[in-house]
N, C-alpha and C. Protein backbone atom coordinates (compact mmCIF):
# COMPACT_ATOMS: atom_id res chain seq x y z
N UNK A 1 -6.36 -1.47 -59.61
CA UNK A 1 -6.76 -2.83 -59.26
C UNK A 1 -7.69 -2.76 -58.06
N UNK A 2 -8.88 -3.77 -58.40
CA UNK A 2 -9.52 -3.62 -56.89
C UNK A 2 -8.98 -4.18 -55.75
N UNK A 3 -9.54 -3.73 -54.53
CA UNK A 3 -9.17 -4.80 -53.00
C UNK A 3 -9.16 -6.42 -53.39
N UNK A 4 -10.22 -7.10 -53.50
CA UNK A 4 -10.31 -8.19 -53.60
C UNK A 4 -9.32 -8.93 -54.65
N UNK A 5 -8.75 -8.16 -55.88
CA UNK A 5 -7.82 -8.44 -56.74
C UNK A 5 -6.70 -8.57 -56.34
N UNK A 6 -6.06 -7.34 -55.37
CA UNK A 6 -5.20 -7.32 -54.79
C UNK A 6 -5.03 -8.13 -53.92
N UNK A 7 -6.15 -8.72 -53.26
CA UNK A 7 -5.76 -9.48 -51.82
C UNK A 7 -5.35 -10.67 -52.45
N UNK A 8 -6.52 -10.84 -53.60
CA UNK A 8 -6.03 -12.41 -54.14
C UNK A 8 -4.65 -12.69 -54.79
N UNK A 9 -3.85 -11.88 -55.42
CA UNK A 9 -2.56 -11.51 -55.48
C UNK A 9 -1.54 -12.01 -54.42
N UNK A 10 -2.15 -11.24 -53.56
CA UNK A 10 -1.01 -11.37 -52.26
C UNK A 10 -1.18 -12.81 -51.31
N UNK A 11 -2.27 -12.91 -51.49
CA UNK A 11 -2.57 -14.71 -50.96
C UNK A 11 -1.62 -15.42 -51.96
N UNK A 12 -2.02 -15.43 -52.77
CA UNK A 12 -1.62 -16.73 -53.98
C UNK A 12 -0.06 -16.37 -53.97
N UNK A 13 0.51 -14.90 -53.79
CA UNK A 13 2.18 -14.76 -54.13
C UNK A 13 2.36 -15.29 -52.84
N UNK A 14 2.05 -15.32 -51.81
CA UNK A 14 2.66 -15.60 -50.23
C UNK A 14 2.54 -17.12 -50.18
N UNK A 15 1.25 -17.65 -50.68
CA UNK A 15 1.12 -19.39 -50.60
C UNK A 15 2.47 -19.90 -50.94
N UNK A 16 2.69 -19.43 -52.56
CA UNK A 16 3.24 -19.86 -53.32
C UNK A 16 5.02 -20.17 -53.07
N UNK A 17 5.18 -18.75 -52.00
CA UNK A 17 6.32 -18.59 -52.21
C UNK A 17 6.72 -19.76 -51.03
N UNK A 18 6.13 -19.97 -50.19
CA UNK A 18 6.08 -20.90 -48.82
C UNK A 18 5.85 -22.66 -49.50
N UNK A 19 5.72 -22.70 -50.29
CA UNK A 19 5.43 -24.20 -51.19
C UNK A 19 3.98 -24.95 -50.41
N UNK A 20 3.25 -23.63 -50.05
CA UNK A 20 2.00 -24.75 -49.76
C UNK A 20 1.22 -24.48 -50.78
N UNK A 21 0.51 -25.84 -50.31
CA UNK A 21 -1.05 -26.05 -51.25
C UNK A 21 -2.47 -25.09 -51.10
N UNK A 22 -3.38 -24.82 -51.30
CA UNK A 22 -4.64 -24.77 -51.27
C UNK A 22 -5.20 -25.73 -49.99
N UNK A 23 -4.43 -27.07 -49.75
CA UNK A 23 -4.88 -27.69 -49.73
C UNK A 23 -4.31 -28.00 -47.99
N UNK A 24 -3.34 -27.71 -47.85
CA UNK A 24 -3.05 -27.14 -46.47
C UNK A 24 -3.56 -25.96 -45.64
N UNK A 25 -4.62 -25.69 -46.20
CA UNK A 25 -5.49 -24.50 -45.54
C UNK A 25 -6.99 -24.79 -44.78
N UNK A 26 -6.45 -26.61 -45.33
CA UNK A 26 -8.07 -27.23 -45.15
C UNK A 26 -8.59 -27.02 -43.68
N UNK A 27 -7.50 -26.91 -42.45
CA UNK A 27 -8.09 -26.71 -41.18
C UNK A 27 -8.55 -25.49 -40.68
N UNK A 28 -8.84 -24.53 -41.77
CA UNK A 28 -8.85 -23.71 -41.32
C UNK A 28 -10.15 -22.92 -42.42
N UNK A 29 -10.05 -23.50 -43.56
CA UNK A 29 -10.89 -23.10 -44.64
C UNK A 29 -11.32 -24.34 -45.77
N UNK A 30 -12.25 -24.04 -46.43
CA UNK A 30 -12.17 -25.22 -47.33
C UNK A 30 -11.35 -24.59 -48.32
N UNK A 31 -11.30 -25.09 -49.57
CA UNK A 31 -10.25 -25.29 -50.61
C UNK A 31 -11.27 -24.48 -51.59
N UNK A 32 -12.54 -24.42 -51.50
CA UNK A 32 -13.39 -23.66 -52.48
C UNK A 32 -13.19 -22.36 -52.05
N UNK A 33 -13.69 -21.82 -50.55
CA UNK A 33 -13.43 -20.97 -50.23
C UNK A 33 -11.75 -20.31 -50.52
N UNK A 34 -11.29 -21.01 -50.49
CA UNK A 34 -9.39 -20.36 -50.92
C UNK A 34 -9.64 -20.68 -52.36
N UNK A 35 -9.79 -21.39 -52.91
CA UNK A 35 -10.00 -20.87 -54.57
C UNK A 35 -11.05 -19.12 -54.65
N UNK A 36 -11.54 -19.16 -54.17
CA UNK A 36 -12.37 -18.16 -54.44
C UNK A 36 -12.11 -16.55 -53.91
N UNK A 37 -10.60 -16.94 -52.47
CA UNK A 37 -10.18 -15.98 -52.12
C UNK A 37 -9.43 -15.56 -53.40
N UNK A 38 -8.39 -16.36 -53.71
CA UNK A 38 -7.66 -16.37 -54.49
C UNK A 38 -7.97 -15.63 -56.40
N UNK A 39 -9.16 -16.38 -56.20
CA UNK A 39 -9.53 -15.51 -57.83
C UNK A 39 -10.00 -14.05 -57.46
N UNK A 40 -10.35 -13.77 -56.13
CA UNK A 40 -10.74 -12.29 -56.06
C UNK A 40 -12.55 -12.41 -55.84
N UNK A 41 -12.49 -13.55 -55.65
CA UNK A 41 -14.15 -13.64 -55.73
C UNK A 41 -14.95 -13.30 -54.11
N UNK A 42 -14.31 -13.32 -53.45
CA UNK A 42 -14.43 -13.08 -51.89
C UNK A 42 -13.59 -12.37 -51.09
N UNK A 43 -13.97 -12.30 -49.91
CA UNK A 43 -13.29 -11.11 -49.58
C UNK A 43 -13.30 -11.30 -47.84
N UNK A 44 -12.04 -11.74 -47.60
CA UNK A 44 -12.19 -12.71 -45.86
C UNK A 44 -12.09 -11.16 -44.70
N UNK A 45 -12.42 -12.13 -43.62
CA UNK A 45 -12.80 -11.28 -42.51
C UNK A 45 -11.44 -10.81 -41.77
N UNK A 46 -11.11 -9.87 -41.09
CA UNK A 46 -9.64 -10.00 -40.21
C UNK A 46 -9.77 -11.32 -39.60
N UNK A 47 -10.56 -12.14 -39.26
CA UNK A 47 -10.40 -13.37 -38.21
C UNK A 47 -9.99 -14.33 -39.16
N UNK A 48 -10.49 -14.37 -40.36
CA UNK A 48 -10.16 -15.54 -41.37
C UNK A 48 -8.44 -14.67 -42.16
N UNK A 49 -8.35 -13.78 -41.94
CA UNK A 49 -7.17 -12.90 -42.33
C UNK A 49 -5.77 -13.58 -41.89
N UNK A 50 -6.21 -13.41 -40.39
CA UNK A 50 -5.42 -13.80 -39.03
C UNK A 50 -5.35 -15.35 -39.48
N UNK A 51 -6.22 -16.16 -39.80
CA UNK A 51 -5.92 -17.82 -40.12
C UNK A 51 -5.29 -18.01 -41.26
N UNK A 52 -5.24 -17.59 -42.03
CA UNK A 52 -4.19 -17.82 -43.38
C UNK A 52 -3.22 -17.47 -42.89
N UNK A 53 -2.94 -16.55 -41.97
CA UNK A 53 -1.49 -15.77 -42.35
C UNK A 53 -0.50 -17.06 -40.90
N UNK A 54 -1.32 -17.74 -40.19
CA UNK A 54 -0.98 -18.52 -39.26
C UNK A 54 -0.55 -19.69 -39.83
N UNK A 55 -0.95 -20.29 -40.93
CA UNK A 55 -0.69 -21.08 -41.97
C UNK A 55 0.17 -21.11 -42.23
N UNK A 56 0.50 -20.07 -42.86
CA UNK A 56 1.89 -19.46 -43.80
C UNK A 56 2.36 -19.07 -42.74
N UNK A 57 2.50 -19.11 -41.52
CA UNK A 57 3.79 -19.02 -39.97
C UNK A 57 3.98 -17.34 -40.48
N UNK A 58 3.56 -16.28 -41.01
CA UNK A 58 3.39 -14.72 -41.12
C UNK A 58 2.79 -14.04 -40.14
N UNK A 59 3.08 -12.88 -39.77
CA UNK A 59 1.98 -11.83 -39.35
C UNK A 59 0.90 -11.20 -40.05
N UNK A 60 -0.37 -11.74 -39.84
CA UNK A 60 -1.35 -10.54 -40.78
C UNK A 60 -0.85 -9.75 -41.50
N UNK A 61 -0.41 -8.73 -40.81
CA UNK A 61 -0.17 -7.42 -41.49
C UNK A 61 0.72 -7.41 -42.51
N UNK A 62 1.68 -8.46 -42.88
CA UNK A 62 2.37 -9.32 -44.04
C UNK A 62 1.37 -9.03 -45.18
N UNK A 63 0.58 -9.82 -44.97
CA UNK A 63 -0.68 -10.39 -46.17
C UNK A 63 -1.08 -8.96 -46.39
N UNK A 64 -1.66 -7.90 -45.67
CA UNK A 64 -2.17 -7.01 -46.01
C UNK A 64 -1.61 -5.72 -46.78
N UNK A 65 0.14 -5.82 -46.13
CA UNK A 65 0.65 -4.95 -46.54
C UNK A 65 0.45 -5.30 -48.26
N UNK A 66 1.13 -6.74 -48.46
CA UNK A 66 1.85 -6.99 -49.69
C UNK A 66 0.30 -7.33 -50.33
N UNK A 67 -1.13 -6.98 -50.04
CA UNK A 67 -2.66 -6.75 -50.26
C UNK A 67 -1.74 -5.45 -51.54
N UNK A 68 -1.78 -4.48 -50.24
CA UNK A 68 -1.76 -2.64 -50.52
C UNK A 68 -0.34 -2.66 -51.75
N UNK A 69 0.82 -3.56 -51.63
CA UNK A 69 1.62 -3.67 -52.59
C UNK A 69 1.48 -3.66 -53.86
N UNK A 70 0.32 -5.02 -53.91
CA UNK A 70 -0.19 -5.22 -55.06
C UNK A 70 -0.86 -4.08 -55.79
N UNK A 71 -1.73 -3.49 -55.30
CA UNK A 71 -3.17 -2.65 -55.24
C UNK A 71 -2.38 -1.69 -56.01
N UNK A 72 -1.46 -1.11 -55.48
CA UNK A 72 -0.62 0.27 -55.66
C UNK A 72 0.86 -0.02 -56.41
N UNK A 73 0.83 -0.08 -57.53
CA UNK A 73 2.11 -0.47 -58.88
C UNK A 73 3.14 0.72 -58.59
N UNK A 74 3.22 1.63 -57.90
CA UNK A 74 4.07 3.04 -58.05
C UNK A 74 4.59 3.04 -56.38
N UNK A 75 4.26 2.37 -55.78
CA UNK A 75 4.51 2.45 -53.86
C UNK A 75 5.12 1.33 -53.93
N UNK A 76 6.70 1.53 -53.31
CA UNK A 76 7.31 0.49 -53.20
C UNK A 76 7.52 0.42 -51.40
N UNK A 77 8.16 -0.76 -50.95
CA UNK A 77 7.63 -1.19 -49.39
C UNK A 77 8.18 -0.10 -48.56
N UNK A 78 9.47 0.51 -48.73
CA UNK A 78 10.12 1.62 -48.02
C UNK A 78 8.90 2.83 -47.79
N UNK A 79 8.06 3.06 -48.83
CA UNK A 79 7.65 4.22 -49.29
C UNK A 79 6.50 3.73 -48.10
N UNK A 80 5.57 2.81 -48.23
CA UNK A 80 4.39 2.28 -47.65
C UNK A 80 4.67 2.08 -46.02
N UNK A 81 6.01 1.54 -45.60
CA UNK A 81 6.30 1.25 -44.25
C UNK A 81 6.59 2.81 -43.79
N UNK A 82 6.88 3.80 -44.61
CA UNK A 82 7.49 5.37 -44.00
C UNK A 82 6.10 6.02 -43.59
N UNK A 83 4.94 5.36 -44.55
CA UNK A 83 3.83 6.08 -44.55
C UNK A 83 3.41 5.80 -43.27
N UNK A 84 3.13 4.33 -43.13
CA UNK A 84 2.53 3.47 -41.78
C UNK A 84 3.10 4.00 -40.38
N UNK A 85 4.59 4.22 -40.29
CA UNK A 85 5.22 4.58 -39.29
C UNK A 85 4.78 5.93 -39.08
N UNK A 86 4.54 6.96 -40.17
CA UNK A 86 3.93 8.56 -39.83
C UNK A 86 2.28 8.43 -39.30
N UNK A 87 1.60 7.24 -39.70
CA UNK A 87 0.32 7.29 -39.65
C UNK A 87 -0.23 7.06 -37.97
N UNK A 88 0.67 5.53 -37.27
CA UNK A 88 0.81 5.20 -36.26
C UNK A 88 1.23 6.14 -34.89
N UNK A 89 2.36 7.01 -35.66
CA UNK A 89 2.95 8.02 -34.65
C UNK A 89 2.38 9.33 -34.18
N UNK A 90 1.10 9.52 -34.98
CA UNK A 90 -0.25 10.73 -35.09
C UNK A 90 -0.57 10.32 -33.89
């Protein structure tokens, strides 16, 4: 799966699971632009990263991990957080 597939994945599973809209993102994005994150058609900045995930009351690195979740069908979160913790501790 590509990045942008994946991210749009992990946006739309995180919106979803929080019961917001598209449409509660308006202060921060328009609703085209989040349709378009969402289909995979774009591809946001860490600063616009950082504003969704403030939305959804998350940490970035939430959205990104469960990005890399998506992306990767065989890496489950134990496996990905063991990696991150060896990567950080270099």
């Amino acid at each position: 799966m590509d990045l942008n597939a994946a991210f749009a994945q992990a946006l739309k599973k995180l919106r979803s699971r929080r019961g917001l809209t598209q449409e509660r993102f308006a202060m921060v994005t328009s609703t085209s632009y989040m349709s378009q994150l969402e289909r995979g058609l774009k591809s946001p900045t860490l600063e616009k990263v950082e504003h969704l995930a403030a939305i959804m009351d998350i940490h970035p690195a939430s959205l990104l991990i469960e990005c890399y979740l998506e992306r990767s069908d065989c890496e489950d979160i134990e496996v990905l957080f063991e990696r991150i913790r060896f990567d950080l501790a270099q």
